[in-house]
Protein backbone atom coordinates (compact mmCIF):
# COMPACT_ATOMS: atom_id res chain seq x y z
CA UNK A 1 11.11 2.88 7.42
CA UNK A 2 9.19 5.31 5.50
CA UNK A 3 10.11 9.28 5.83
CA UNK A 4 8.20 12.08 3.47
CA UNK A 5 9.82 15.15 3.74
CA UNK A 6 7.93 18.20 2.55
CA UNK A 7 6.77 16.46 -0.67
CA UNK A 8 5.13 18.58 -3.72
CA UNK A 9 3.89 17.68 -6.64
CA UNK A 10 2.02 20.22 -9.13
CA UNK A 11 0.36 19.38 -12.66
CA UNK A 12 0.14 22.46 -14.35
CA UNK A 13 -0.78 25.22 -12.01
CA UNK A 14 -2.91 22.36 -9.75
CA UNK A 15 -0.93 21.63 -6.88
CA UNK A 16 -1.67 18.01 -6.15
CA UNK A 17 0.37 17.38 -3.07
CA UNK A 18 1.28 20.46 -1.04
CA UNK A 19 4.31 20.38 1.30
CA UNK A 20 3.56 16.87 3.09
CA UNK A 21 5.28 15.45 5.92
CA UNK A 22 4.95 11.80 7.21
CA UNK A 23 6.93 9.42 9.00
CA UNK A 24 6.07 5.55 8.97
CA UNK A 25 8.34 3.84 11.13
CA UNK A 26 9.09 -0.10 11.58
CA UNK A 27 6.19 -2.24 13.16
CA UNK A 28 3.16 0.24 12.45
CA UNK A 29 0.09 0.10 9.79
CA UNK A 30 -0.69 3.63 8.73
CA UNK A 31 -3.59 4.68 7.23
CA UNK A 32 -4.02 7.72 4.41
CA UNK A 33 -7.33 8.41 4.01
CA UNK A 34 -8.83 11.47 2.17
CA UNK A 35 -11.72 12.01 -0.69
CA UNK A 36 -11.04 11.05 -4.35
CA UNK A 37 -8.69 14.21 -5.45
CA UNK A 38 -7.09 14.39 -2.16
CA UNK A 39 -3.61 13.51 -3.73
CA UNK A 40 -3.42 9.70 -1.73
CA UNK A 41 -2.44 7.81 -5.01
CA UNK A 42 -0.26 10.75 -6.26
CA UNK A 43 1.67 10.48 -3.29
CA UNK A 44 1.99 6.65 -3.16
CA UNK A 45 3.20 6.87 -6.91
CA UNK A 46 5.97 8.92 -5.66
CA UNK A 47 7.16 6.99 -2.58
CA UNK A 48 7.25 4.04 -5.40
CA UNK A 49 9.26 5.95 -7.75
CA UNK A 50 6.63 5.91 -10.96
CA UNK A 51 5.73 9.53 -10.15
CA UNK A 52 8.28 12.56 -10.32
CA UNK A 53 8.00 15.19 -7.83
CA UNK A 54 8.49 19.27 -7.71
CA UNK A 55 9.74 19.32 -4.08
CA UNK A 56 10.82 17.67 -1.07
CA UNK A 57 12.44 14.16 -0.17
CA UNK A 58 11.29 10.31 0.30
CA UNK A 59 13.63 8.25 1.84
CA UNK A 60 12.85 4.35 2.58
CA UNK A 61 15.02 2.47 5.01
CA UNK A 62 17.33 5.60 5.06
CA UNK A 63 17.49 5.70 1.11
CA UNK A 64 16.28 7.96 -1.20
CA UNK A 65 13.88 7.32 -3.97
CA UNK A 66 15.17 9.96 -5.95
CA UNK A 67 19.11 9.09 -6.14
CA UNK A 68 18.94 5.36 -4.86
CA UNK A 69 16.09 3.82 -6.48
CA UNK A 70 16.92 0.41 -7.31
CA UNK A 71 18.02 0.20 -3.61
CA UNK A 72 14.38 1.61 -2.55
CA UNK A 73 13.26 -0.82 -4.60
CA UNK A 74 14.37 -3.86 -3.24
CA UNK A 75 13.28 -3.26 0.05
CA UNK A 76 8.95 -2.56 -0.81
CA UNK A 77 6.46 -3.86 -2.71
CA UNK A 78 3.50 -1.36 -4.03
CA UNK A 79 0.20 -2.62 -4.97
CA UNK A 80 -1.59 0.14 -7.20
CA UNK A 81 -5.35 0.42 -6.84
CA UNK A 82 -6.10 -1.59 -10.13
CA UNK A 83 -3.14 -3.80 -10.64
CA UNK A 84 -2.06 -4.33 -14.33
CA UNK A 85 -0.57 -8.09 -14.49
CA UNK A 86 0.63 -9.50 -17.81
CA UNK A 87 -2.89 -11.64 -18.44
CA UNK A 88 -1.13 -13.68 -21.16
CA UNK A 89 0.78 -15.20 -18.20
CA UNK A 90 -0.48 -18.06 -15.78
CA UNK A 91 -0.86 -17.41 -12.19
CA UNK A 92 2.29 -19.30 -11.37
CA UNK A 93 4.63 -17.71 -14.37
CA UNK A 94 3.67 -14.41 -12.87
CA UNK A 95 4.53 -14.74 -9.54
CA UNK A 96 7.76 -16.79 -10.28
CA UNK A 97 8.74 -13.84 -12.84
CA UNK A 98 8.06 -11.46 -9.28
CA UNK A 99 10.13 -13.99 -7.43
CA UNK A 100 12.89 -13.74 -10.03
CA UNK A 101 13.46 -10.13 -10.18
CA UNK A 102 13.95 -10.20 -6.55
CA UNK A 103 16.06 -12.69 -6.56
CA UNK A 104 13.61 -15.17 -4.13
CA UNK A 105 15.34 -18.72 -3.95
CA UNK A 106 13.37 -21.29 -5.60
CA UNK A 107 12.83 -23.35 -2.29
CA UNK A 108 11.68 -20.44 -0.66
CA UNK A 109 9.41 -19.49 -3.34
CA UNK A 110 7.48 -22.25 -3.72
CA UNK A 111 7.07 -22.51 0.30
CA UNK A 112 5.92 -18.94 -0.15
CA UNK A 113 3.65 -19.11 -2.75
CA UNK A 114 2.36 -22.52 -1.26
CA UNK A 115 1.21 -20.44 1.68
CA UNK A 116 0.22 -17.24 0.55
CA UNK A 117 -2.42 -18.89 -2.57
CA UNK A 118 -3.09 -21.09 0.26
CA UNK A 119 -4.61 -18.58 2.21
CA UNK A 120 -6.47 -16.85 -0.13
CA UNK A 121 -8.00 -20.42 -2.01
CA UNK A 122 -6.16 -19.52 -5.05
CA UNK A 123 -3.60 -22.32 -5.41
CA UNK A 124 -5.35 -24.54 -7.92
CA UNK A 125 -5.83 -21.48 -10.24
CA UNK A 126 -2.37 -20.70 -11.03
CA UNK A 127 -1.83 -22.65 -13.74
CA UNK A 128 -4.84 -20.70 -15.72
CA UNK A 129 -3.94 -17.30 -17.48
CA UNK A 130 -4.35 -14.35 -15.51
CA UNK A 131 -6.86 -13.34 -18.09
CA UNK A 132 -9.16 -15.32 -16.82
CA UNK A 133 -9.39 -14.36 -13.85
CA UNK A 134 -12.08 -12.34 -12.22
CA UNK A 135 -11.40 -8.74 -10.68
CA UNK A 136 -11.04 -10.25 -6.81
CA UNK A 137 -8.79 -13.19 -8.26
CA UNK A 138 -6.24 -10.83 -9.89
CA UNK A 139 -6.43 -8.51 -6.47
CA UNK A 140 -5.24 -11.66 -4.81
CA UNK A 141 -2.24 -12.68 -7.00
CA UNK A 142 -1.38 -9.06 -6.88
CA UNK A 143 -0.69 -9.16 -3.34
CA UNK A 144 0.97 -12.62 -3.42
CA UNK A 145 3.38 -11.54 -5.71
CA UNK A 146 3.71 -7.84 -3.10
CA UNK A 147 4.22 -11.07 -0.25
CA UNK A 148 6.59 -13.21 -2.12
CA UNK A 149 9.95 -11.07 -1.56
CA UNK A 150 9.31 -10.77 2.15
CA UNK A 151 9.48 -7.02 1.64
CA UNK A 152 10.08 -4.51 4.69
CA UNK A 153 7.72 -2.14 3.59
CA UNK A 154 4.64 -2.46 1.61
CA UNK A 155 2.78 0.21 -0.02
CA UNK A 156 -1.08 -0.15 -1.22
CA UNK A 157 -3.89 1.68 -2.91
CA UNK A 158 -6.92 1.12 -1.69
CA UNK A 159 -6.13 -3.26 -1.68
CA UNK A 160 -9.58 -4.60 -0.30
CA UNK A 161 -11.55 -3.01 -3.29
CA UNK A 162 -12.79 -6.15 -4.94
CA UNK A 163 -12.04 -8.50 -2.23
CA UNK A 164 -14.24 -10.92 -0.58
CA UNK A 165 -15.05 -10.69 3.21
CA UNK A 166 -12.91 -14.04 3.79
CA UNK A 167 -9.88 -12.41 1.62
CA UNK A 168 -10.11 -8.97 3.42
CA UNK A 169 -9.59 -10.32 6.55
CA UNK A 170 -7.16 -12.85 5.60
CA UNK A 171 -5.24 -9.29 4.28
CA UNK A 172 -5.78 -8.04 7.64
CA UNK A 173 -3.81 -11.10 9.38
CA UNK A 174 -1.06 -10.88 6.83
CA UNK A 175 -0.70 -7.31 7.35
CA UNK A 176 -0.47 -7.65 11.07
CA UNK A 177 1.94 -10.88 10.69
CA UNK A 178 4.46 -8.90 8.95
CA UNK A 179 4.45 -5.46 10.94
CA UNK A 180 4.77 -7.90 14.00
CA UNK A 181 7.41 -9.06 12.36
CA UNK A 182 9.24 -5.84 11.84
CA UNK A 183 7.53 -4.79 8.53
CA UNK A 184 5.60 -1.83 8.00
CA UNK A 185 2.34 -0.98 5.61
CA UNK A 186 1.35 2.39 4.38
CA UNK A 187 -1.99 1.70 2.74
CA UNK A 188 -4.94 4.21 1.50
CA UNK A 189 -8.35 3.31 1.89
CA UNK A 190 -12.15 4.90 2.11
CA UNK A 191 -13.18 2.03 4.47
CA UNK A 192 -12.93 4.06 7.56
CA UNK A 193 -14.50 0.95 9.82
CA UNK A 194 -11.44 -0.89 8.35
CA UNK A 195 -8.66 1.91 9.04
CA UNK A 196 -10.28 2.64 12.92
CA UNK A 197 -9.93 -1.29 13.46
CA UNK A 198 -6.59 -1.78 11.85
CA UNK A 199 -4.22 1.28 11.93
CA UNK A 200 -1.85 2.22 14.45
CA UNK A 201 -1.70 5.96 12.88
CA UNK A 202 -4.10 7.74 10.39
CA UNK A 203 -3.38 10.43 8.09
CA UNK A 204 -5.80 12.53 6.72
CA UNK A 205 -5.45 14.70 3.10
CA UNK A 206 -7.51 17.00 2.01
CA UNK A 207 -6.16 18.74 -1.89
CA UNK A 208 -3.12 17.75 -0.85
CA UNK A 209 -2.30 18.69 2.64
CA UNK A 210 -2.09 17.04 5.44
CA UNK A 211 -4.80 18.45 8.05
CA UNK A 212 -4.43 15.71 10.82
CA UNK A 213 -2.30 12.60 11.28
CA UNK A 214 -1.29 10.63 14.33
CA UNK A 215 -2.06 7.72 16.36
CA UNK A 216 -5.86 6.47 15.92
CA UNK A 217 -6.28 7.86 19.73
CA UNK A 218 -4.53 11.18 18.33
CA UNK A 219 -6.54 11.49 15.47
CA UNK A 220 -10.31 10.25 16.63
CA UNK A 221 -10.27 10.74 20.57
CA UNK A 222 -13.59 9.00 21.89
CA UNK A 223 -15.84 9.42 18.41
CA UNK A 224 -15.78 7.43 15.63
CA UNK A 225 -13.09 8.18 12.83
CA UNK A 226 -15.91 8.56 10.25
CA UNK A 227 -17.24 11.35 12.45
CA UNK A 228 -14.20 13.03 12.68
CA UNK A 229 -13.07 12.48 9.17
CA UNK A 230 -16.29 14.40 7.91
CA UNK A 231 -15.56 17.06 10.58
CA UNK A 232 -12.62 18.20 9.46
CA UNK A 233 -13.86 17.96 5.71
CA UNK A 234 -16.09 20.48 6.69
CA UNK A 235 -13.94 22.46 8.59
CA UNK A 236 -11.57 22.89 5.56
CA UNK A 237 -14.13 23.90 2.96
């Protein structure tokens, strides 16, 4: 679903991302964890298509991002680690402006939307502007409107900052729900009691390369993956 082929990005003579290789494929929830700096949301921003790159190749559902974006695009939804929403909309103009782009019938919209503000208590706030919403509220719209498409691939930065403990693990069904259904998630987060639980396969950055990835057995053996995530921090100093 998701393929990053020796990907580099460099600002200046900082090299952000250095020569990283990952593979997501259909049905799993991968982690990317690292420490602020690592080059996790630089990345991201490049699967996405909002971030140019020096070298390598991402291809999503066999497409690339760099020559075939608008087909890329169609297939994911990204949800950026502070989402900016147009606040002088309501709730329900935003996501219907979402559902429009995609081209998301209007029957299954509202069944969609229905469900998803549903499960996250947010249904009788969508006719208020976005602007007056609180941080968590906005978080939650954010990944209704990532929801409403029925995308094959979603794409987050760090999502259950500013989420309640109901809403995270209401995130944590609907992330499940759609890699059983075929989908797949490629999400960054420091919550390493949340990645251990949750993740199929882990990938771990450190200034921008890759020093261990595979599946959470793989990657943590019998200790805990905070204990090995600060091990190999240490090891690469």
């Amino acid at each position: 679903m998701l393929k990053i082929e020796h990907l580099t990005k460099k600002y200046g003579e900082k090299v952000a991302v250095d020569d990283l290789s990952l593979e997501i494929a259909n049905g799993e929830i991968y982690g990317f964890i690292g420490h602020n700096g690592a080059g996790k949301t630089t990345t991201m921003k490049a699967i996405v298509g909002i971030q140019g790159f020096d070298a390598g190749e991402i291809y999503i559902n066999g497409h690339s991002i760099k020559t075939e974006p608008l087909t890329c695009k169609k297939d994911f939804a990204y949800i950026p680690d502070n989402p900016d929403l147009y606040e002088y909309m309501t709730g329900i103009k935003y996501l219907n402006f979402i559902a429009n782009i995609f081209a998301v019938p209007a029957d299954v919209r509202q069944k969609r939307i229905k469900k998803y503000a549903d499960i996250f208590n947010l249904y009788g706030d969508l006719s208020q502007p976005i602007s007056s919403y609180s941080h968590g509220m906005k978080q939650k719209l954010a990944i209704i409107s990532a929801w409403i498409h029925d995308p094959k691939l979603i794409i987050m930065d760090e999502p259950f900052v500013g989420l309640d403990p109901k809403a995270a693990h209401d995130l944590k069904g609907m992330m499940r729900e759609l890699c059983d259904a075929g989908g797949a998630i490629f999400f960054s987060t420091h919550v390493l009691e949340v990645a251990e639980k949750l993740c199929d396969k882990i990938a771990i950055i450190k200034a921008g390369k890759l020093i261990k990835s595979g599946t959470m057995e793989e990657v943590k053996g019998d200790a805990s993956l905070e204990s090995v995530f600060l091990e190999l921090e240490e090891d690469k100093q």
